[in-house]
PDB file of N, CA and C in Angstrom:
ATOM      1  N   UNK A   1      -1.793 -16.579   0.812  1.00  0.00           N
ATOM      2  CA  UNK A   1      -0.695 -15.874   0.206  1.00  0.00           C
ATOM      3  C   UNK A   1       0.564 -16.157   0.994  1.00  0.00           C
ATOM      4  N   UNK A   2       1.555 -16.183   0.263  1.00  0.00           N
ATOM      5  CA  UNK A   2       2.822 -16.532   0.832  1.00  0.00           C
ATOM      6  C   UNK A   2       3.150 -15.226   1.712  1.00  0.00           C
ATOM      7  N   UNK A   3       4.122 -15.527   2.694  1.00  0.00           N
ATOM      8  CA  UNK A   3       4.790 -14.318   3.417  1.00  0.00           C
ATOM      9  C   UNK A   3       6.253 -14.119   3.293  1.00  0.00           C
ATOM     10  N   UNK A   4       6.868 -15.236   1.875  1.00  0.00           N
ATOM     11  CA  UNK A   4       8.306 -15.345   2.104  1.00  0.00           C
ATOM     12  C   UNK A   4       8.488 -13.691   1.350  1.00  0.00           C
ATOM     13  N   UNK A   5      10.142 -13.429   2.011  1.00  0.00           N
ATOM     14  CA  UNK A   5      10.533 -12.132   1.902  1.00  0.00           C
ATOM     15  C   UNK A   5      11.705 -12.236   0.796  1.00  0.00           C
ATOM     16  N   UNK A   6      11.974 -13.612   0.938  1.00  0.00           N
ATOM     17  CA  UNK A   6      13.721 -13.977   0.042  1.00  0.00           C
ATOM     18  C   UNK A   6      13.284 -14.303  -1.570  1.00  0.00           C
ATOM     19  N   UNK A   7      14.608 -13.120  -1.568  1.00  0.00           N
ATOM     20  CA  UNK A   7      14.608 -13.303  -3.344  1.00  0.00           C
ATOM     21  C   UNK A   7      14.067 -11.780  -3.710  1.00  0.00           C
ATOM     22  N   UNK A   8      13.242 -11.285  -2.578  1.00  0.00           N
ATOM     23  CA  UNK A   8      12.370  -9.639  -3.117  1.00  0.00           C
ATOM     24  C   UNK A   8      13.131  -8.789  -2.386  1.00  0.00           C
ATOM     25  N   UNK A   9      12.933  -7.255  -3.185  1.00  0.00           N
ATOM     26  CA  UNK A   9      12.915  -6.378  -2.332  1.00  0.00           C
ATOM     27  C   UNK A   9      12.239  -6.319  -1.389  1.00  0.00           C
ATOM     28  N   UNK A  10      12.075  -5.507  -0.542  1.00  0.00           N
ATOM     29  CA  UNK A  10      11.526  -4.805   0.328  1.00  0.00           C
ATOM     30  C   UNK A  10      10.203  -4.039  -0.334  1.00  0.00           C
ATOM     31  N   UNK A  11       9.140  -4.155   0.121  1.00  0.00           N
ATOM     32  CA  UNK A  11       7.439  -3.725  -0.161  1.00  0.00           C
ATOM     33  C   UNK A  11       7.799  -2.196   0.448  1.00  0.00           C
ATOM     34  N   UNK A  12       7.011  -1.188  -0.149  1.00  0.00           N
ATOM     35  CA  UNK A  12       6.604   0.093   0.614  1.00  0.00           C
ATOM     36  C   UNK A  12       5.712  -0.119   1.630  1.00  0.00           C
ATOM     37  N   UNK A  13       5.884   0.608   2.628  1.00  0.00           N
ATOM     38  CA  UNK A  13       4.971   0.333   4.108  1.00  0.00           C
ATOM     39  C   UNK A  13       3.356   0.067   3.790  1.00  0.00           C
ATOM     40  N   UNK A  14       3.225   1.013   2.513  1.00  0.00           N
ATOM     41  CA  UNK A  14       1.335   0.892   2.030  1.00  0.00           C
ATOM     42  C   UNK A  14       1.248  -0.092   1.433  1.00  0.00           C
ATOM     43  N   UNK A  15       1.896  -0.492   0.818  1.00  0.00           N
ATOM     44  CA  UNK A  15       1.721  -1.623  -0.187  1.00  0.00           C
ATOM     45  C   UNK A  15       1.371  -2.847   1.024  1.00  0.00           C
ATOM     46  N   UNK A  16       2.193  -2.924   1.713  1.00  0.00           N
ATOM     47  CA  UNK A  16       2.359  -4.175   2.950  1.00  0.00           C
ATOM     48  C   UNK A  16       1.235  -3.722   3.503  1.00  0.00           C
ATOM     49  N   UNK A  17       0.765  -2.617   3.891  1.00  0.00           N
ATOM     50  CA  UNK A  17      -0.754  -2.161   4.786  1.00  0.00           C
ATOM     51  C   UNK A  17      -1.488  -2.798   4.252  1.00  0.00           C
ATOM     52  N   UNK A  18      -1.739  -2.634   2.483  1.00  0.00           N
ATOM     53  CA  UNK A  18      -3.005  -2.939   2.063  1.00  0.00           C
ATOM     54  C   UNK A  18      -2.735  -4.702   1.694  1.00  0.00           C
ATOM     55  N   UNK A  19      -1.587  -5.003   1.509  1.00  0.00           N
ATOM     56  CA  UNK A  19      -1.770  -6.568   1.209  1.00  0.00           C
ATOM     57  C   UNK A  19      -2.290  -7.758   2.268  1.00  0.00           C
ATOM     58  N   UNK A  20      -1.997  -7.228   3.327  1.00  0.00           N
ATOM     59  CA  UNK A  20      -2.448  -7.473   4.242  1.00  0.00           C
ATOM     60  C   UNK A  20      -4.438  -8.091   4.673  1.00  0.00           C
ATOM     61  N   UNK A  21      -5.126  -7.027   4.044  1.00  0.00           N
ATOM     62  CA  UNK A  21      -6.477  -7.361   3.714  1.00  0.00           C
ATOM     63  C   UNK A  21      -7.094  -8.539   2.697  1.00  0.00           C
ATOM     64  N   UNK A  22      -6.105  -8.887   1.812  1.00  0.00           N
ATOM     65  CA  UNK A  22      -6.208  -9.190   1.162  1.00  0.00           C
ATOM     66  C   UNK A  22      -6.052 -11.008   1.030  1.00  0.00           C
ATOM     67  N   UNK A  23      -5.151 -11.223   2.289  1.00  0.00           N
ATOM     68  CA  UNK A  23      -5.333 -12.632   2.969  1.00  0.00           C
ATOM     69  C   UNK A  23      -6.863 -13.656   2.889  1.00  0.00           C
ATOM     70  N   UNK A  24      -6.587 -14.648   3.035  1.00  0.00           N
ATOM     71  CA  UNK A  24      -8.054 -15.556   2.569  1.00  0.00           C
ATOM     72  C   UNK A  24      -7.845 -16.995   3.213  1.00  0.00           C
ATOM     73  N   UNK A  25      -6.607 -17.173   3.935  1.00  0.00           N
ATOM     74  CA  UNK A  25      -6.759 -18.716   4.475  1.00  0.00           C
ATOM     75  C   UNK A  25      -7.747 -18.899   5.578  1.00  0.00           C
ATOM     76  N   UNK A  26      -7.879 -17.484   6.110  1.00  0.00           N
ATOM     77  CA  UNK A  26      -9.313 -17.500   7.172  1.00  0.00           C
ATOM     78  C   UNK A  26     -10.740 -17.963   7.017  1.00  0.00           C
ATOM     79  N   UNK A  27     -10.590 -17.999   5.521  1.00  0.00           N
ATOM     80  CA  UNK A  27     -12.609 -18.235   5.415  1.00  0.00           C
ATOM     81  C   UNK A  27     -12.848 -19.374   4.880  1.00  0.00           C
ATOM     82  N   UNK A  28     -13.919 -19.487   4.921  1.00  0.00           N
ATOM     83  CA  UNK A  28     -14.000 -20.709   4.664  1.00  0.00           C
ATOM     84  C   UNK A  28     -14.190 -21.329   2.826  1.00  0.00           C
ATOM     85  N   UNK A  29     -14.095 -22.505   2.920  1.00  0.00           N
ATOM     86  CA  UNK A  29     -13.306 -22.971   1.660  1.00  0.00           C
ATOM     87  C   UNK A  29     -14.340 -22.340   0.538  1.00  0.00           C
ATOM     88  N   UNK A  30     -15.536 -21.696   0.256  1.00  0.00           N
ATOM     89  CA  UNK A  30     -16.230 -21.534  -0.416  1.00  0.00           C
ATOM     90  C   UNK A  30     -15.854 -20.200  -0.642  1.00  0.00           C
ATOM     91  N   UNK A  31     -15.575 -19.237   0.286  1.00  0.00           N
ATOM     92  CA  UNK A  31     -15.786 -18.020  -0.323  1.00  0.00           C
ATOM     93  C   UNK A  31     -13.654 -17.656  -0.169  1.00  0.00           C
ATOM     94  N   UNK A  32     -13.079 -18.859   0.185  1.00  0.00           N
ATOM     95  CA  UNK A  32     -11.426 -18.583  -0.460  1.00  0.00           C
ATOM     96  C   UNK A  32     -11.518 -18.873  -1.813  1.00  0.00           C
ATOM     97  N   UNK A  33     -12.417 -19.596  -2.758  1.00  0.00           N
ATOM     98  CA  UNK A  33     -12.409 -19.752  -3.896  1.00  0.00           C
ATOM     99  C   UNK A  33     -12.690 -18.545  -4.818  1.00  0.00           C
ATOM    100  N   UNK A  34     -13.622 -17.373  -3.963  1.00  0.00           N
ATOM    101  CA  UNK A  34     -13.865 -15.883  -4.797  1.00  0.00           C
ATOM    102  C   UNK A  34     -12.904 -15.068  -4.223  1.00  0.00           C
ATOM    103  N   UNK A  35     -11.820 -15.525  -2.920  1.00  0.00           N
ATOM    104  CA  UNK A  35     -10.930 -14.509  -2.602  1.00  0.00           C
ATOM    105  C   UNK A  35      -9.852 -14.512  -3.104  1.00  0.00           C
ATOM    106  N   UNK A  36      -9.023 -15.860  -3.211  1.00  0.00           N
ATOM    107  CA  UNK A  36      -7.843 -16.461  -3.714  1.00  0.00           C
ATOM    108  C   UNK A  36      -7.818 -15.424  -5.412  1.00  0.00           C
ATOM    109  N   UNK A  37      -8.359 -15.594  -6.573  1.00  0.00           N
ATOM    110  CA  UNK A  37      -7.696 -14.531  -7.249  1.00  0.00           C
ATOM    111  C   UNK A  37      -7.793 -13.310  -7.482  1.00  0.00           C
ATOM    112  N   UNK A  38      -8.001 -12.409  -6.076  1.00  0.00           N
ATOM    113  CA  UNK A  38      -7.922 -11.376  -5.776  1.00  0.00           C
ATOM    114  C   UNK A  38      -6.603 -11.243  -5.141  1.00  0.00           C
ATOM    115  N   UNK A  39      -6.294 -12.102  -4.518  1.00  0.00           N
ATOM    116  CA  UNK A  39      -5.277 -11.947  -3.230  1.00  0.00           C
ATOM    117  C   UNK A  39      -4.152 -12.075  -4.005  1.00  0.00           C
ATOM    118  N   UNK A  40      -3.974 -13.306  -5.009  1.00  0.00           N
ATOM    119  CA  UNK A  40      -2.735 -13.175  -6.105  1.00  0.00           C
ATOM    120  C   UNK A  40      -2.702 -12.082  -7.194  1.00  0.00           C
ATOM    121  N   UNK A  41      -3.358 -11.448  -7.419  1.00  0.00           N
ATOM    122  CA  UNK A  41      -3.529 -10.246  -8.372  1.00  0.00           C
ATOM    123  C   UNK A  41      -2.733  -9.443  -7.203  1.00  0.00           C
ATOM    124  N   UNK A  42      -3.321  -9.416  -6.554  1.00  0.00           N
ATOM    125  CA  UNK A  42      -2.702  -8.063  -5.042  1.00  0.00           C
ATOM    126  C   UNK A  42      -1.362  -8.425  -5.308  1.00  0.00           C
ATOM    127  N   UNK A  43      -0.818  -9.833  -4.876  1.00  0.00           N
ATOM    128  CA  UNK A  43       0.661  -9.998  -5.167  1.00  0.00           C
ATOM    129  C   UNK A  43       1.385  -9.836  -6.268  1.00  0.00           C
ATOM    130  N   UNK A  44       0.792 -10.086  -7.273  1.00  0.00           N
ATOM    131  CA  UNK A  44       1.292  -9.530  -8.291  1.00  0.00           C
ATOM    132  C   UNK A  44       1.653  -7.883  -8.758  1.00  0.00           C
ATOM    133  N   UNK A  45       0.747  -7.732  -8.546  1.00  0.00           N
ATOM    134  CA  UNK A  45       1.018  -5.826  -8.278  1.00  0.00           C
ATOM    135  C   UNK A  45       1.798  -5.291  -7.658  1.00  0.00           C
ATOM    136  N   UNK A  46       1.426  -5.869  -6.280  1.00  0.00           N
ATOM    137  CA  UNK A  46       2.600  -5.497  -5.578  1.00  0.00           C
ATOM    138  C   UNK A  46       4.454  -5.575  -5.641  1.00  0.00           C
ATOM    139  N   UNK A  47       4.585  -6.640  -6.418  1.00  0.00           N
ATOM    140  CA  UNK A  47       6.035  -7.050  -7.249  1.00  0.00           C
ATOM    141  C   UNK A  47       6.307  -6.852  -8.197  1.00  0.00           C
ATOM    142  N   UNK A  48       5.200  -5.665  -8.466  1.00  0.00           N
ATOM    143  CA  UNK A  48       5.920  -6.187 -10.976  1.00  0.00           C
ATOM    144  C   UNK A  48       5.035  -4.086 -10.563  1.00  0.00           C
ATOM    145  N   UNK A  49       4.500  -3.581 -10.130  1.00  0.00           N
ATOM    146  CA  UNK A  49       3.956  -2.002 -10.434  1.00  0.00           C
ATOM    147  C   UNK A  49       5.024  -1.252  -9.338  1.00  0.00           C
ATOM    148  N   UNK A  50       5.432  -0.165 -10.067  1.00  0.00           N
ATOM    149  CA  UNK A  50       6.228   0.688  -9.198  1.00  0.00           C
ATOM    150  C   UNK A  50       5.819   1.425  -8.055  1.00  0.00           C
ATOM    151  N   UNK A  51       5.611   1.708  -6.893  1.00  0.00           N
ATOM    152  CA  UNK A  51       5.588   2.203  -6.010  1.00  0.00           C
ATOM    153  C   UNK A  51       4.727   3.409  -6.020  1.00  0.00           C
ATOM    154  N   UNK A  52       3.578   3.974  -5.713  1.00  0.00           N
ATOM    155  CA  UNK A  52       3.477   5.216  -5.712  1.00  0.00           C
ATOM    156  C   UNK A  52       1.727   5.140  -5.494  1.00  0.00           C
ATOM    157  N   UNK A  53       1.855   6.324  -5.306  1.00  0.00           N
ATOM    158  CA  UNK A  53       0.164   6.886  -4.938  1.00  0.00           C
ATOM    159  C   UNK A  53      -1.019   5.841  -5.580  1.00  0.00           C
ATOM    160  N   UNK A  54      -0.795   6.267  -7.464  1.00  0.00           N
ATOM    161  CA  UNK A  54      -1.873   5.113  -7.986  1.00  0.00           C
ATOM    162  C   UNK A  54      -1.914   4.320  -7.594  1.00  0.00           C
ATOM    163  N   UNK A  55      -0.230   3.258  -7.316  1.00  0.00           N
ATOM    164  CA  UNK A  55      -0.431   1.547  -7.199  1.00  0.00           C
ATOM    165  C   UNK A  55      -1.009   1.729  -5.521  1.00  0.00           C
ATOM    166  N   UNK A  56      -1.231   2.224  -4.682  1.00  0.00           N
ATOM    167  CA  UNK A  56      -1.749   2.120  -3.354  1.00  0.00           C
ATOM    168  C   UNK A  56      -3.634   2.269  -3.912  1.00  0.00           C
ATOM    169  N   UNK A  57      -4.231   3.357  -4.563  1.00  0.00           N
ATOM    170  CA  UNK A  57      -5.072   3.525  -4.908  1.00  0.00           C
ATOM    171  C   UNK A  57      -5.782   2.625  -5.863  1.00  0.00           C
ATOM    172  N   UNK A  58      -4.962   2.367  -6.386  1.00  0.00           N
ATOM    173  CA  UNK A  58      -5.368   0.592  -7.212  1.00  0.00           C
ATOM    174  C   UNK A  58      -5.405  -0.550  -6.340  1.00  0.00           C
ATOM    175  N   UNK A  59      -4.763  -0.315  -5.514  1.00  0.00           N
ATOM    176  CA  UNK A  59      -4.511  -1.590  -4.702  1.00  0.00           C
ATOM    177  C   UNK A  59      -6.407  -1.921  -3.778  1.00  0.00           C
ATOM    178  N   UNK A  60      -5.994  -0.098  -3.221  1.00  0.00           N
ATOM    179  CA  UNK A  60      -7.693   0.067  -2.371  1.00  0.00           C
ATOM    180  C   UNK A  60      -8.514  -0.532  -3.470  1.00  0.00           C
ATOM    181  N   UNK A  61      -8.662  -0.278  -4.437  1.00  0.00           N
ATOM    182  CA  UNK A  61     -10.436  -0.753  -5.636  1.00  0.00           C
ATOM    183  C   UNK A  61     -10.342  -2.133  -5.706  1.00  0.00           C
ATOM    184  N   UNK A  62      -9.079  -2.697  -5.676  1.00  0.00           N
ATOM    185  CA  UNK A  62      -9.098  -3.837  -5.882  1.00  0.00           C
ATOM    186  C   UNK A  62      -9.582  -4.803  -4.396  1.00  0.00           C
ATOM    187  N   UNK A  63      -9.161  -4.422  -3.406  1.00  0.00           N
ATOM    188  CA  UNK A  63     -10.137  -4.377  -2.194  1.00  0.00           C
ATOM    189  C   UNK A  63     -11.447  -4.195  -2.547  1.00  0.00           C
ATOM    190  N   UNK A  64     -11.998  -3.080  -2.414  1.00  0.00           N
ATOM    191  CA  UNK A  64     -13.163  -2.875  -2.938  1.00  0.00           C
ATOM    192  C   UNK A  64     -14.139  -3.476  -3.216  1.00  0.00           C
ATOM    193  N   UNK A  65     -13.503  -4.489  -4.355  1.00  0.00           N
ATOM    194  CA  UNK A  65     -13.526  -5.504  -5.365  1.00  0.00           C
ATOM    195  C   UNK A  65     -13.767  -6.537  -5.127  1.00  0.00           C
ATOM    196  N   UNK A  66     -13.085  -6.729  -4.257  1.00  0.00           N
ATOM    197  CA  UNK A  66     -12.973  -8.212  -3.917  1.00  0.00           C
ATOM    198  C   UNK A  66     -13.997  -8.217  -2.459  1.00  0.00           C
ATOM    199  N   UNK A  67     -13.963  -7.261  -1.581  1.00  0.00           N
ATOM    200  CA  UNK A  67     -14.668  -7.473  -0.817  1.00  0.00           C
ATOM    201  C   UNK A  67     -16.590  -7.516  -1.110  1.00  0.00           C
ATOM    202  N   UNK A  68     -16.757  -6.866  -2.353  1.00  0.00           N
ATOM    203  CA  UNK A  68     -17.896  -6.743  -2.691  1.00  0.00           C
ATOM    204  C   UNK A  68     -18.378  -8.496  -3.242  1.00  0.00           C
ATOM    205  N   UNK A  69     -17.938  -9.071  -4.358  1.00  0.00           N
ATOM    206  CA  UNK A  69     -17.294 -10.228  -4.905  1.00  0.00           C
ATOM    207  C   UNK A  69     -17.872 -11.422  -3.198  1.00  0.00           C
ATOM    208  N   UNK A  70     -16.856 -11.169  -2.806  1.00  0.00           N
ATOM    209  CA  UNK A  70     -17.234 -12.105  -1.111  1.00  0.00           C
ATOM    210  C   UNK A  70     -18.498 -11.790  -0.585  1.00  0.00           C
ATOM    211  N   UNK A  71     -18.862 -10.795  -0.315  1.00  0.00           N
ATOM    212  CA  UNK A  71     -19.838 -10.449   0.226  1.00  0.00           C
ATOM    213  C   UNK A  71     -21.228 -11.200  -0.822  1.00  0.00           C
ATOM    214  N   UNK A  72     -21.266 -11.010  -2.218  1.00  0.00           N
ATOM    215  CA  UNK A  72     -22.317 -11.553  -2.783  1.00  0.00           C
ATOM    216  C   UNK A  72     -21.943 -12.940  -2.932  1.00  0.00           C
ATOM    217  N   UNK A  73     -20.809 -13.391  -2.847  1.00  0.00           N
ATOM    218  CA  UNK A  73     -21.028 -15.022  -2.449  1.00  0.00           C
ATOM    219  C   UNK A  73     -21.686 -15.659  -1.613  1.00  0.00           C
ATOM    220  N   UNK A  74     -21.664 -14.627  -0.369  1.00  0.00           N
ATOM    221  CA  UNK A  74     -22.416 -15.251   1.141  1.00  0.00           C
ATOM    222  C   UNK A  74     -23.943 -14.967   0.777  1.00  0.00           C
ATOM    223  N   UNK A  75     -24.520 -14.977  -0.608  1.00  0.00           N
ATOM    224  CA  UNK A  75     -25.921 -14.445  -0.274  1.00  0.00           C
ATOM    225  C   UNK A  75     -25.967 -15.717  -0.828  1.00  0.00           C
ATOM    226  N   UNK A  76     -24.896 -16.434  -1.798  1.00  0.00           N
ATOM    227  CA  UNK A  76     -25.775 -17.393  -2.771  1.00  0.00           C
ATOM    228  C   UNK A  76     -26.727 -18.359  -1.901  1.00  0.00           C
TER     229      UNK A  76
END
Protein backbone atom coordinates (compact mmCIF):
# COMPACT_ATOMS: atom_id res chain seq x y z
CA UNK A 1 0.00 0.00 0.00
CA UNK A 2 1.10 3.36 -0.81
CA UNK A 3 2.02 5.86 2.08
CA UNK A 4 1.77 9.04 -0.15
CA UNK A 5 -0.13 11.81 1.86
CA UNK A 6 -0.37 14.48 -1.28
CA UNK A 7 -3.46 15.27 -2.89
CA UNK A 8 -5.54 13.77 0.56
CA UNK A 9 -6.78 14.96 3.50
CA UNK A 10 -5.62 14.05 6.55
CA UNK A 11 -6.89 10.21 7.88
CA UNK A 12 -8.54 10.15 11.51
CA UNK A 13 -5.94 8.81 14.04
CA UNK A 14 -8.17 5.22 13.95
CA UNK A 15 -8.48 5.00 10.59
CA UNK A 16 -4.41 5.34 10.28
CA UNK A 17 -4.28 2.77 13.53
CA UNK A 18 -6.17 0.25 11.74
CA UNK A 19 -4.68 0.74 8.15
CA UNK A 20 -1.73 0.09 9.32
CA UNK A 21 -2.47 -3.87 9.86
CA UNK A 22 -3.45 -4.10 6.87
CA UNK A 23 0.07 -3.78 5.04
CA UNK A 24 1.29 -7.01 3.00
CA UNK A 25 4.75 -6.21 1.37
CA UNK A 26 6.08 -8.33 4.38
CA UNK A 27 4.88 -11.80 3.39
CA UNK A 28 5.63 -13.67 1.25
CA UNK A 29 4.56 -13.60 -2.42
CA UNK A 30 1.86 -16.33 -1.94
CA UNK A 31 -0.08 -15.23 0.81
CA UNK A 32 0.40 -11.07 -0.53
CA UNK A 33 -1.77 -12.46 -3.27
CA UNK A 34 -4.84 -13.22 -0.47
CA UNK A 35 -3.68 -9.95 1.35
CA UNK A 36 -3.26 -7.36 -1.42
CA UNK A 37 -7.24 -7.07 -1.98
CA UNK A 38 -7.90 -6.62 1.42
CA UNK A 39 -5.35 -3.97 1.96
CA UNK A 40 -6.81 -1.88 -1.16
CA UNK A 41 -10.40 -2.26 -0.02
CA UNK A 42 -8.93 -0.84 3.49
CA UNK A 43 -7.70 2.09 1.26
CA UNK A 44 -10.46 2.61 -0.30
CA UNK A 45 -12.63 3.03 2.69
CA UNK A 46 -10.54 4.81 4.22
CA UNK A 47 -10.78 7.78 1.38
CA UNK A 48 -14.31 7.60 -0.09
CA UNK A 49 -16.43 6.49 3.91
CA UNK A 50 -16.86 9.29 6.33
CA UNK A 51 -15.20 9.14 9.51
CA UNK A 52 -16.84 7.65 12.46
CA UNK A 53 -17.38 4.76 14.85
CA UNK A 54 -18.94 2.25 12.05
CA UNK A 55 -16.14 3.05 9.42
CA UNK A 56 -13.44 2.09 12.36
CA UNK A 57 -15.71 -1.00 13.18
CA UNK A 58 -15.89 -1.97 9.57
CA UNK A 59 -12.53 -1.39 9.15
CA UNK A 60 -11.80 -4.06 12.41
CA UNK A 61 -14.13 -7.10 10.37
CA UNK A 62 -12.45 -6.37 7.54
CA UNK A 63 -9.21 -7.27 9.46
CA UNK A 64 -10.87 -10.00 10.77
CA UNK A 65 -11.33 -10.99 7.35
CA UNK A 66 -8.54 -10.87 5.95
CA UNK A 67 -6.56 -12.20 8.65
CA UNK A 68 -8.70 -15.35 8.74
CA UNK A 69 -8.43 -15.54 4.58
CA UNK A 70 -4.26 -15.60 5.30
CA UNK A 71 -4.29 -17.76 7.87
CA UNK A 72 -6.24 -20.58 5.71
CA UNK A 73 -3.87 -19.94 2.92
CA UNK A 74 -0.91 -21.13 5.09
CA UNK A 75 -2.73 -24.50 5.55
CA UNK A 76 -3.03 -25.06 1.74
Amino acid sequence: MSNLTEGRPPRHPATEGMLKHFRFAHLPPALQEHSRPFGELAEHIADNVPDGPEKTAGLRKLLEAKDCIVRAALTE
